[in-house]
Protein backbone atom coordinates (compact mmCIF):
# COMPACT_ATOMS: atom_id res chain seq x y z
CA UNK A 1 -24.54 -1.90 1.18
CA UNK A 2 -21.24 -0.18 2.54
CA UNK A 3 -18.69 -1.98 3.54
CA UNK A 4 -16.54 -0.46 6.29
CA UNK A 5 -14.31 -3.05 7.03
CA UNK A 6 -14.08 -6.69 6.78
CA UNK A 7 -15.54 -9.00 9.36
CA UNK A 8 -12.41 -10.50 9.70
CA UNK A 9 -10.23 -7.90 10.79
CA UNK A 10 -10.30 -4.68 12.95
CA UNK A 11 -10.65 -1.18 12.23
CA UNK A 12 -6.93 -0.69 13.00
CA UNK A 13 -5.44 -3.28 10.83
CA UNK A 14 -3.28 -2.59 8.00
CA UNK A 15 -2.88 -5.82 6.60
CA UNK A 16 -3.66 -5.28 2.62
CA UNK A 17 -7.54 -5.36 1.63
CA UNK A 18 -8.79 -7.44 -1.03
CA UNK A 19 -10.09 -3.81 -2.62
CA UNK A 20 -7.03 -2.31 -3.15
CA UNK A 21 -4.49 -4.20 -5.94
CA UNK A 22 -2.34 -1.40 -6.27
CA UNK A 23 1.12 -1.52 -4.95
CA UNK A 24 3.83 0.61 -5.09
CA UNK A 25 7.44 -1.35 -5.49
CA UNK A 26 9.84 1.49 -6.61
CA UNK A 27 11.44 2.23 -3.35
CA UNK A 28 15.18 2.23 -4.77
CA UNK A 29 14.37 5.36 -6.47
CA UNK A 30 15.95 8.72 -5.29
CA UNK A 31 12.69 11.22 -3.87
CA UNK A 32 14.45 13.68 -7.01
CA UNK A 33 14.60 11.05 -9.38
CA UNK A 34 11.01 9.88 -8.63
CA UNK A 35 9.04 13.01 -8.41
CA UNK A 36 9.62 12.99 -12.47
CA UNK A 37 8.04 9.59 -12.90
CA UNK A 38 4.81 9.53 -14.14
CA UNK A 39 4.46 5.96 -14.84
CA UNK A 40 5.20 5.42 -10.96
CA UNK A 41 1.35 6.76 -10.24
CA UNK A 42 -1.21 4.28 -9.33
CA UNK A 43 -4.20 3.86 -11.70
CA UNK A 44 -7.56 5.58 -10.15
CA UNK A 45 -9.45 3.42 -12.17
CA UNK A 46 -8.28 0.06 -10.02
CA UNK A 47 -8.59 2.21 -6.90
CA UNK A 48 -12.29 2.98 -7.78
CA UNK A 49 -13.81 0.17 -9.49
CA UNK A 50 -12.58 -2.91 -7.97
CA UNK A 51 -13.97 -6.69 -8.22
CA UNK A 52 -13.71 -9.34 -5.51
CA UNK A 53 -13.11 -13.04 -5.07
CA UNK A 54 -16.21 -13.82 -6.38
CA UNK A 55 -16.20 -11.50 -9.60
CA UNK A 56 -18.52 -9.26 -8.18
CA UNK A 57 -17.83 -5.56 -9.07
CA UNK A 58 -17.92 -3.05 -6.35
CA UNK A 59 -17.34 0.88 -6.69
CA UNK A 60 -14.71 2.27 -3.72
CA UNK A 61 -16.92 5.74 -2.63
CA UNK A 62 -14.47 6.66 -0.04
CA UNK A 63 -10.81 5.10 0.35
CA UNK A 64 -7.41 6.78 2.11
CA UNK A 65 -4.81 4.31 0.16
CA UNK A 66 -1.31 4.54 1.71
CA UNK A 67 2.20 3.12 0.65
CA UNK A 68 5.08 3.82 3.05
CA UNK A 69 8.11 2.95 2.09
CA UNK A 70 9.39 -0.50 4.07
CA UNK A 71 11.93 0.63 7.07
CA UNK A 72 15.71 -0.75 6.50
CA UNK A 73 16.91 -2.68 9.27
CA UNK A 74 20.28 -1.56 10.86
CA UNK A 75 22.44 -4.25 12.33
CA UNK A 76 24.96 -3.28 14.92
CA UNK A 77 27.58 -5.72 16.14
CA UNK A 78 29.47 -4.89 19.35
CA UNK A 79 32.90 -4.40 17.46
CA UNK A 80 30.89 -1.43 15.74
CA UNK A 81 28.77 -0.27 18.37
CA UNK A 82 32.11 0.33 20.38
CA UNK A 83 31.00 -1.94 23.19
């Protein structure tokens, strides 16, 4: 059986997914500083062979894992924004 996407959710959701556990939380690294880090990678292992609530093991035969990097919030007042 494949497993597309769950049947409580729609195809465009990006909520997280019960099949992929890795996370990526370094995000006050510099880009230079990080690019040298090889203990920053995720493990291919968890992204391949992953087990769900139920302790059944699954194998992940096609997966596009993405981390972006959460947006900063800006906060103008109107003494700073010159208004």
């Amino acid at each position: 059986m494949l497993l597309r996407y769950s049947e409580w959710e729609n195809e465009e959701s990006t909520d997280a997914k019960w099949w992929l556990t890795e996370q990526h939380e370094n995000w006050a690294t510099s880009d230079k500083e990080w690019i040298h880090e090889a203990n920053d990678l995720p493990n291919p292992e968890s992204l391949i062979s992953v087990v769900d609530n139920d302790n059944e093991e699954w194998l992940v035969l096609e997966g596009y894992p993405e981390w972006a990097e959460p947006k900063a919030l800006v906060f103008l007042s109107s003494r700073c924004s010159g208004q």
